[in-house]
C-alpha atoms as a PDB file:
ATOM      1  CA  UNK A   1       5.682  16.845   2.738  1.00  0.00           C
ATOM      2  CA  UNK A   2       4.058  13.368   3.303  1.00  0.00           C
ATOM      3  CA  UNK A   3       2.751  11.966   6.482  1.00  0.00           C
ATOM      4  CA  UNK A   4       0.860   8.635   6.336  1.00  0.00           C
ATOM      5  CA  UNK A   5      -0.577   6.827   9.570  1.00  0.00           C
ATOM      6  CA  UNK A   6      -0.917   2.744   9.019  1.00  0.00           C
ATOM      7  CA  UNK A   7      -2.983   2.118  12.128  1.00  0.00           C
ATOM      8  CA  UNK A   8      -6.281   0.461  13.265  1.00  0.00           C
ATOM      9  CA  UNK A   9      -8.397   1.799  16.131  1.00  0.00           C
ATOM     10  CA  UNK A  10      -8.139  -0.896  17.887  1.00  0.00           C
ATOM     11  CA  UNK A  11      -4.808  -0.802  18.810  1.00  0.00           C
ATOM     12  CA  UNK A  12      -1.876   1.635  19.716  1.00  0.00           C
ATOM     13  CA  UNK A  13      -1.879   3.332  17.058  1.00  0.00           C
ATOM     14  CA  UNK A  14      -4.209   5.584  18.663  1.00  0.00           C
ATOM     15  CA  UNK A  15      -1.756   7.051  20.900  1.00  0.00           C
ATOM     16  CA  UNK A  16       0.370   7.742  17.319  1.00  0.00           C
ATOM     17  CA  UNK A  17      -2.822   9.469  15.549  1.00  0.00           C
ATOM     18  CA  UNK A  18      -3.044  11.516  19.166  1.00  0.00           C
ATOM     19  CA  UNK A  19       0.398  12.703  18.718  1.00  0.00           C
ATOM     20  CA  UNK A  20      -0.479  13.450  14.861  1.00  0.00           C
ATOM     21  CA  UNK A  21      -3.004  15.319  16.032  1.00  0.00           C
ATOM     22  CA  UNK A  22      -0.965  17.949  18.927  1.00  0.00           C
ATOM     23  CA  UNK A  23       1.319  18.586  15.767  1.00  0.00           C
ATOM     24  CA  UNK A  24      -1.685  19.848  14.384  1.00  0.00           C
ATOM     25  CA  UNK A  25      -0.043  18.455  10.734  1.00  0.00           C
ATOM     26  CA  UNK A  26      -2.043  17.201   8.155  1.00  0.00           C
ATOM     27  CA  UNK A  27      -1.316  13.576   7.231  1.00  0.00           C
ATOM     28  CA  UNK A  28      -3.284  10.429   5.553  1.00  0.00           C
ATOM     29  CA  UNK A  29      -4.498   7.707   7.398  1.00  0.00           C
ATOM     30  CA  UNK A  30      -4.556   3.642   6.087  1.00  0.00           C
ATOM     31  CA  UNK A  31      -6.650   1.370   7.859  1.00  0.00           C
ATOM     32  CA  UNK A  32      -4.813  -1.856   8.771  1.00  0.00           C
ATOM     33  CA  UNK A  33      -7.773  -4.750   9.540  1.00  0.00           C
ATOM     34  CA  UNK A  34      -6.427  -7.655  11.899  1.00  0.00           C
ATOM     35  CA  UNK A  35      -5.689 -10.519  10.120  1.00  0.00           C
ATOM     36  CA  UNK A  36      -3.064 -11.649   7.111  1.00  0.00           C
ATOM     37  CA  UNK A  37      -1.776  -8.295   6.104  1.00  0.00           C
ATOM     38  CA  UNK A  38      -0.692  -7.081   2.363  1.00  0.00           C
ATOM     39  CA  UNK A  39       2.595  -7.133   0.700  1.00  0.00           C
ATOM     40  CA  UNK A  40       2.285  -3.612   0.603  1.00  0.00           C
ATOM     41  CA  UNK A  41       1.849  -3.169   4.709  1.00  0.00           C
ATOM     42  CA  UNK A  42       4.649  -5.648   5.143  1.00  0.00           C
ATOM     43  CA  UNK A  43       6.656  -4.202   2.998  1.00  0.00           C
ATOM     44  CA  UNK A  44       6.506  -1.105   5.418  1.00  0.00           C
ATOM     45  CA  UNK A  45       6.582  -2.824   8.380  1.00  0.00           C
ATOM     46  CA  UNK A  46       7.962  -6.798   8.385  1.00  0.00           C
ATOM     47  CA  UNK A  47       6.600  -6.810  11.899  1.00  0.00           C
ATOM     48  CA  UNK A  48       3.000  -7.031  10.495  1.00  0.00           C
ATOM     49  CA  UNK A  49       2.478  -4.292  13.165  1.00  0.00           C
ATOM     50  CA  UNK A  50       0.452  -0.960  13.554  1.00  0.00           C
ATOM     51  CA  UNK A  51       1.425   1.802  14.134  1.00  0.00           C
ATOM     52  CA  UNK A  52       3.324   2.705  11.197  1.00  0.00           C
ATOM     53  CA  UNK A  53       4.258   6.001   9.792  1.00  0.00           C
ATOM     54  CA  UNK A  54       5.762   6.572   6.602  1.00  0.00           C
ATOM     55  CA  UNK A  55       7.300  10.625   6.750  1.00  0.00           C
ATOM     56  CA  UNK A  56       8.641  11.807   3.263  1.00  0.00           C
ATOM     57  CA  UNK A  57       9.656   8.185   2.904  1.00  0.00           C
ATOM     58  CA  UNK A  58      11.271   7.485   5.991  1.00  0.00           C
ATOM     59  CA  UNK A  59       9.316   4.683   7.492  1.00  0.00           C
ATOM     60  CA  UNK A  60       8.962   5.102  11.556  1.00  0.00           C
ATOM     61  CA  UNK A  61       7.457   2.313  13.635  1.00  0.00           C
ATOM     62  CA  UNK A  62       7.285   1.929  17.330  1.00  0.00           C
ATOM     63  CA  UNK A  63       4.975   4.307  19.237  1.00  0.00           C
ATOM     64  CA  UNK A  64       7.575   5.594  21.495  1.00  0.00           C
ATOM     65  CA  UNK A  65       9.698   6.235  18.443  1.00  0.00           C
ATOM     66  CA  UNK A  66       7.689   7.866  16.078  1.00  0.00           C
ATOM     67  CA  UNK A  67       6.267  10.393  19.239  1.00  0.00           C
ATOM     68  CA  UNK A  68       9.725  11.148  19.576  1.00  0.00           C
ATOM     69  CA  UNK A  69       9.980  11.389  15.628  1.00  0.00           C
ATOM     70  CA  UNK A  70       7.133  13.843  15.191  1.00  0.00           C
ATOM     71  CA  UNK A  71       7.964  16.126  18.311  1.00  0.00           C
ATOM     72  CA  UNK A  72      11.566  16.584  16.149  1.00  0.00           C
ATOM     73  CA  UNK A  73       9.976  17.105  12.919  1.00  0.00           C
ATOM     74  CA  UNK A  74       7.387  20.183  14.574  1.00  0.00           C
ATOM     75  CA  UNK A  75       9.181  22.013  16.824  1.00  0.00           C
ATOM     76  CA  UNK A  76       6.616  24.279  16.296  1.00  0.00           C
ATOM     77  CA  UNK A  77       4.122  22.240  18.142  1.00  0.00           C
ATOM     78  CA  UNK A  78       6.703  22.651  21.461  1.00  0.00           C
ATOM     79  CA  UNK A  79       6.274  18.918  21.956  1.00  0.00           C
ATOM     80  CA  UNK A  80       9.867  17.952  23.389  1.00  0.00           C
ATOM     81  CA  UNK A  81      12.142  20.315  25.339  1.00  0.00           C
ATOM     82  CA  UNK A  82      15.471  22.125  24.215  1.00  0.00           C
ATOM     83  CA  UNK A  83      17.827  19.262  23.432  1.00  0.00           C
ATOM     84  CA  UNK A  84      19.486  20.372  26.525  1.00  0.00           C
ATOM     85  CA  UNK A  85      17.186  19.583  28.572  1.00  0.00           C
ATOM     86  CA  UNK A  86      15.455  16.293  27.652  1.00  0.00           C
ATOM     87  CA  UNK A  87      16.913  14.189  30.705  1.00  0.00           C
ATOM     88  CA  UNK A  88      13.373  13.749  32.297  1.00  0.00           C
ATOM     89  CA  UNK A  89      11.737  13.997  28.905  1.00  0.00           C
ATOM     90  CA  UNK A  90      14.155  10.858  27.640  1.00  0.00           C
ATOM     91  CA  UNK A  91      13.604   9.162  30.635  1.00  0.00           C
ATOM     92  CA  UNK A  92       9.569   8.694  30.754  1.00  0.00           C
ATOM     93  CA  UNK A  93       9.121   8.856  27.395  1.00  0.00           C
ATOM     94  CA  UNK A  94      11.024   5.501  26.989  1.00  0.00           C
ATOM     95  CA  UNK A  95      10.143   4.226  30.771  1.00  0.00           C
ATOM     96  CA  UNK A  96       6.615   4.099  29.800  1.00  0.00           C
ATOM     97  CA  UNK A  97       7.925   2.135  26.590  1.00  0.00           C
ATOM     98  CA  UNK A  98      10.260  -0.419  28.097  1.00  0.00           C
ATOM     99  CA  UNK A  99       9.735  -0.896  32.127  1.00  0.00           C
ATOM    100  CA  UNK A 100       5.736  -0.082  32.342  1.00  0.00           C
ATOM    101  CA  UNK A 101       4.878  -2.022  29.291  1.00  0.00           C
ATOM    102  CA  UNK A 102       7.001  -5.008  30.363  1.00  0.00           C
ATOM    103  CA  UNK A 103       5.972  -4.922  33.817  1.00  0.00           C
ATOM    104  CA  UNK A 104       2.127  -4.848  32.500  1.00  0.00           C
ATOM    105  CA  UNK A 105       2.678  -7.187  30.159  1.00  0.00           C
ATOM    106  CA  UNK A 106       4.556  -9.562  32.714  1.00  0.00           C
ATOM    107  CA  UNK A 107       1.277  -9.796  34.608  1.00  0.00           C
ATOM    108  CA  UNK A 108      -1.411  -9.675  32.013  1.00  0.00           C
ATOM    109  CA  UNK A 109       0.392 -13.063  30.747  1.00  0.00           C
ATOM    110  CA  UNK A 110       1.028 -14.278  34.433  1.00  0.00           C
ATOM    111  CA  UNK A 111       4.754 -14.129  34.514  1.00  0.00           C
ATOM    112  CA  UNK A 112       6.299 -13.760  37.778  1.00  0.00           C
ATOM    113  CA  UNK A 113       9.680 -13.380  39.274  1.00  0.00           C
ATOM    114  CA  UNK A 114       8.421 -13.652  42.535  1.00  0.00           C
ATOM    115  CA  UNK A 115      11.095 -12.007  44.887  1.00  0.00           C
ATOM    116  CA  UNK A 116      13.933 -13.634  43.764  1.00  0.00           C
ATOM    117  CA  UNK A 117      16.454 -10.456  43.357  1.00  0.00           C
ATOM    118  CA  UNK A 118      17.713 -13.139  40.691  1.00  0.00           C
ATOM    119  CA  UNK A 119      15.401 -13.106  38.345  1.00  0.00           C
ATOM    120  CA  UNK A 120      14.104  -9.858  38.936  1.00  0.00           C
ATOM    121  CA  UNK A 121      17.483  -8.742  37.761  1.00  0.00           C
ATOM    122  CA  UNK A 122      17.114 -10.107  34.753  1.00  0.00           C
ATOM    123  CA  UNK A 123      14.087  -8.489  34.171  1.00  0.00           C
ATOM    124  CA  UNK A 124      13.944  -4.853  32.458  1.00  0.00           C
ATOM    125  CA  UNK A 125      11.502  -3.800  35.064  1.00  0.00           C
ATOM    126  CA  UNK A 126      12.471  -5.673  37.965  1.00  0.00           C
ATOM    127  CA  UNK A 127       9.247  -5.627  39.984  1.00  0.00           C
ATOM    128  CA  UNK A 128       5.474  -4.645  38.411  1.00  0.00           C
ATOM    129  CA  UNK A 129       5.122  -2.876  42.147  1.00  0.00           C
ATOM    130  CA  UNK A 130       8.411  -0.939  42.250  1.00  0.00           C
ATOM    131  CA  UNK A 131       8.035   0.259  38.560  1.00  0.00           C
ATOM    132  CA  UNK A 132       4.092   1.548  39.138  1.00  0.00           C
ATOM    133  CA  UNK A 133       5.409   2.841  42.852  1.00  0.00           C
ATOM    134  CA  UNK A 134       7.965   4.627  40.457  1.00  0.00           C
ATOM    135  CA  UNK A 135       5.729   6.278  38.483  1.00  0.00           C
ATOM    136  CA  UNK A 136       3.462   7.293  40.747  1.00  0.00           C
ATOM    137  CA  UNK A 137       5.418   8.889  42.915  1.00  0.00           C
ATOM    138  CA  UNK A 138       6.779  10.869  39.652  1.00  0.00           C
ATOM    139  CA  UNK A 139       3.312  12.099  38.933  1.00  0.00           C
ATOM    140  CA  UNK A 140       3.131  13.037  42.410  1.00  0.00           C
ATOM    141  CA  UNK A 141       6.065  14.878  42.163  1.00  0.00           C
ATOM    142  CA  UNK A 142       5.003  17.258  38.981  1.00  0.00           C
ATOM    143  CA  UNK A 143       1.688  17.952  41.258  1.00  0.00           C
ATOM    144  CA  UNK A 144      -0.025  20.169  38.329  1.00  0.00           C
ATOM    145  CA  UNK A 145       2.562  20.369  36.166  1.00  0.00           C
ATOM    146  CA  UNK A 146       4.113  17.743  33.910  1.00  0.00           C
ATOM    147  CA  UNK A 147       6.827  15.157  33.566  1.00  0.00           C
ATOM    148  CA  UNK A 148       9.744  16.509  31.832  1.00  0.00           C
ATOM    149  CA  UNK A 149       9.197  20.126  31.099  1.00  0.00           C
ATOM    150  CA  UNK A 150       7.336  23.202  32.558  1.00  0.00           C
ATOM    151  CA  UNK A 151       4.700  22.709  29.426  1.00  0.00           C
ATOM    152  CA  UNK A 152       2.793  19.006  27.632  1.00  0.00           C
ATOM    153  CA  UNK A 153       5.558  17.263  25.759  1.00  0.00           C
ATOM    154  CA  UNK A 154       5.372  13.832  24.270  1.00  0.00           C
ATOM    155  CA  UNK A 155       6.513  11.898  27.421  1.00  0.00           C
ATOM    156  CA  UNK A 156       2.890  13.288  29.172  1.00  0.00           C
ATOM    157  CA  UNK A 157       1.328  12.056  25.875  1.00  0.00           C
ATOM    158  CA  UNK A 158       2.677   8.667  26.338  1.00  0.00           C
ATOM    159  CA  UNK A 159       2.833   7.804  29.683  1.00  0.00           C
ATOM    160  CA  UNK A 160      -0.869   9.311  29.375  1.00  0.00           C
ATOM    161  CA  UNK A 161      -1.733   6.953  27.334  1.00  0.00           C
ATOM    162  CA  UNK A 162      -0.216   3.791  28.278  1.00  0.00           C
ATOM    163  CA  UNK A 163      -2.056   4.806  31.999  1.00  0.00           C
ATOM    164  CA  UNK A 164      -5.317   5.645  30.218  1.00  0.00           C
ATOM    165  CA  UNK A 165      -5.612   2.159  28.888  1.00  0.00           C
ATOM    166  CA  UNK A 166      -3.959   0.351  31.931  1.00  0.00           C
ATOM    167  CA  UNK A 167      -6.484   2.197  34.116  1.00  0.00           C
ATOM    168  CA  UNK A 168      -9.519   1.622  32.193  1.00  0.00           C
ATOM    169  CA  UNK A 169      -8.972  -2.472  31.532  1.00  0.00           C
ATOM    170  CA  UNK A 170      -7.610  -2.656  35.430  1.00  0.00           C
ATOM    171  CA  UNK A 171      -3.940  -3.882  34.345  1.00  0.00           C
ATOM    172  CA  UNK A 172      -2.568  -0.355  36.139  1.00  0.00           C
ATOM    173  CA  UNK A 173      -4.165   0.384  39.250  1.00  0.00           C
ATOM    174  CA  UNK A 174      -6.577   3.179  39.388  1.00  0.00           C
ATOM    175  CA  UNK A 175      -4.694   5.017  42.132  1.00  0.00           C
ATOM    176  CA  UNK A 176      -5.607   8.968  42.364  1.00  0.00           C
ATOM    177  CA  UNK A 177      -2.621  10.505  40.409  1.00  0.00           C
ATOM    178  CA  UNK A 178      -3.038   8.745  37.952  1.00  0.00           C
ATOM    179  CA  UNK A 179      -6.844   9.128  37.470  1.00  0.00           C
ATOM    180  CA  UNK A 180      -6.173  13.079  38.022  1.00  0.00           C
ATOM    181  CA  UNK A 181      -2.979  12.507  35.284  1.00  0.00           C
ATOM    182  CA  UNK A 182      -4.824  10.235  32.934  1.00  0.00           C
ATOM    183  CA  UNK A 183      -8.202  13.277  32.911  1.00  0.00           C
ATOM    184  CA  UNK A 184      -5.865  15.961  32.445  1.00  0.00           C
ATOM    185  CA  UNK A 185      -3.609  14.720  29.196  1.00  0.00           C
ATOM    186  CA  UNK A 186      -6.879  13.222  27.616  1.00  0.00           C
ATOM    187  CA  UNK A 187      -8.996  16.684  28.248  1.00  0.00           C
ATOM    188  CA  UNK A 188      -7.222  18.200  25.946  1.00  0.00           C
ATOM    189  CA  UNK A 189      -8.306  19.336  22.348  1.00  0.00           C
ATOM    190  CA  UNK A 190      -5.922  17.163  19.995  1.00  0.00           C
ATOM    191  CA  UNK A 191      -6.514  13.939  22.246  1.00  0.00           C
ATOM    192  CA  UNK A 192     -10.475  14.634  21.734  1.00  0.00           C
ATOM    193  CA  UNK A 193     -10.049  14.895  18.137  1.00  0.00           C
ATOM    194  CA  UNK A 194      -7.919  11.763  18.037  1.00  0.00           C
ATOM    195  CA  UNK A 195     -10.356   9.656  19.647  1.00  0.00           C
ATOM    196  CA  UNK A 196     -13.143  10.584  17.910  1.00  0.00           C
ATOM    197  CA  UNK A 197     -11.706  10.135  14.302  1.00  0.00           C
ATOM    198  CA  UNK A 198     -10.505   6.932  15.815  1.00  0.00           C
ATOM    199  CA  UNK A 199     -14.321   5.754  17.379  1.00  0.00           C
ATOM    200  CA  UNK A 200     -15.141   6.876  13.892  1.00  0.00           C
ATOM    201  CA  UNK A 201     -13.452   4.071  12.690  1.00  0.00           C
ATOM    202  CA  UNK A 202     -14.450   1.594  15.289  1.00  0.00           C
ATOM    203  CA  UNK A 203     -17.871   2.216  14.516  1.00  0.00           C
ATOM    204  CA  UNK A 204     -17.708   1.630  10.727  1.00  0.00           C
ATOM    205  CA  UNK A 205     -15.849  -1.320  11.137  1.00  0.00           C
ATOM    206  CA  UNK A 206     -18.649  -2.773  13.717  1.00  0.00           C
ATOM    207  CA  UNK A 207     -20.975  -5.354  12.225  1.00  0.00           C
ATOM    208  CA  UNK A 208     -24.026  -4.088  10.710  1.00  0.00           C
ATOM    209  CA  UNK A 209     -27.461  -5.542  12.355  1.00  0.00           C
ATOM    210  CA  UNK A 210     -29.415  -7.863   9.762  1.00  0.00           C
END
């Protein structure tokens, strides 16, 4: 078995080396730096885009895709419910990666729909307020527990993620549940693992004083 990880810490391809790391799987790990990438990346992803993963030769990219890839590949690692029972697990996984990113995105960039049910309609999200309302009152709901099983899966991993980031650069709103959410998924072992291999990085590529 081969596992290779195209990423750079700087980007989310820390959220796919987290999810390496709950598998508990060995894999290799290529550093992408910012700027015009090789042939060789490109010709693994066209997009020019990290993360990548590269499993026995089947190329995954996409975070939201290759979490759901690697919780398939280990079912060891109990990282997705029984098929029969992914509805919830389905549903935030790829809410965080369609309707929350848009939604943050939206504003970052200052695009608004304003309240025109029109245009909001056309929008995957609709509203940035309804979609974080949405979510919140989904964490809410699980209390102690999690999102889409009675154990972590992937979706907590994800939407974890995507709220640690959003909470820390003030594009999500630091609202209680998801402070309490956000300490809880990145407490635990394989997320403090993951971001110190990745800091490792950050800090070698830094710029050396003179």
């Amino acid at each position: 078995m081969s596992l290779t990880l195209y990423t750079n810490p700087m980007s989310r391809g820390r959220i796919a080396r987290w999810m390496l790391e709950e598998t508990g799987v060995e894999y290799d790990t290529v550093l992408i730096q910012w700027g015009a990438p090789s042939a060789d990346f490109l010709a693994v992803n066209p997009m020019a885009k990290v993360p990548a993963l590269v499993h026995d030769g089947q190329v995954v990219t996409e975070c939201a895709a290759i979490c759901a890839h690697l919780a398939d590949a280990f079912p060891a690692a109990g990282l997705a419910p029984p098929v029969d029972r992914r509805g919830a697990y389905y549903r935030w996984l790829f809410f965080a990666a369609g309707p929350l990113e848009q939604a943050v995105t939206s504003r970052t960039m200052g695009w608004d729909a304003g309240n025109d049910p029109r245009k909001q309609g056309m929008l995957g999200f609709g509203s940035y307020d309804r979609t974080i309302d949405t979510l919140e009152a989904a964490i809410k709901a699980a209390g102690d527990g999690w999102l889409a099983a009675d154990h972590f899966t992937a979706a907590d991993l994800y939407v974890g993620a995507h709220l640690a980031w959003g909470t820390q650069f003030g594009s999500i709103p630091g609202r209680d549940a998801f402070v309490a959410f956000v300490a809880r998924v990145t407490g635990r072992a394989a997320a403090v693992r993951a971001a110190a291999k990745d800091d490792a990085l950050l800090a070698e590529q830094a710029p050396q004083p003179a």
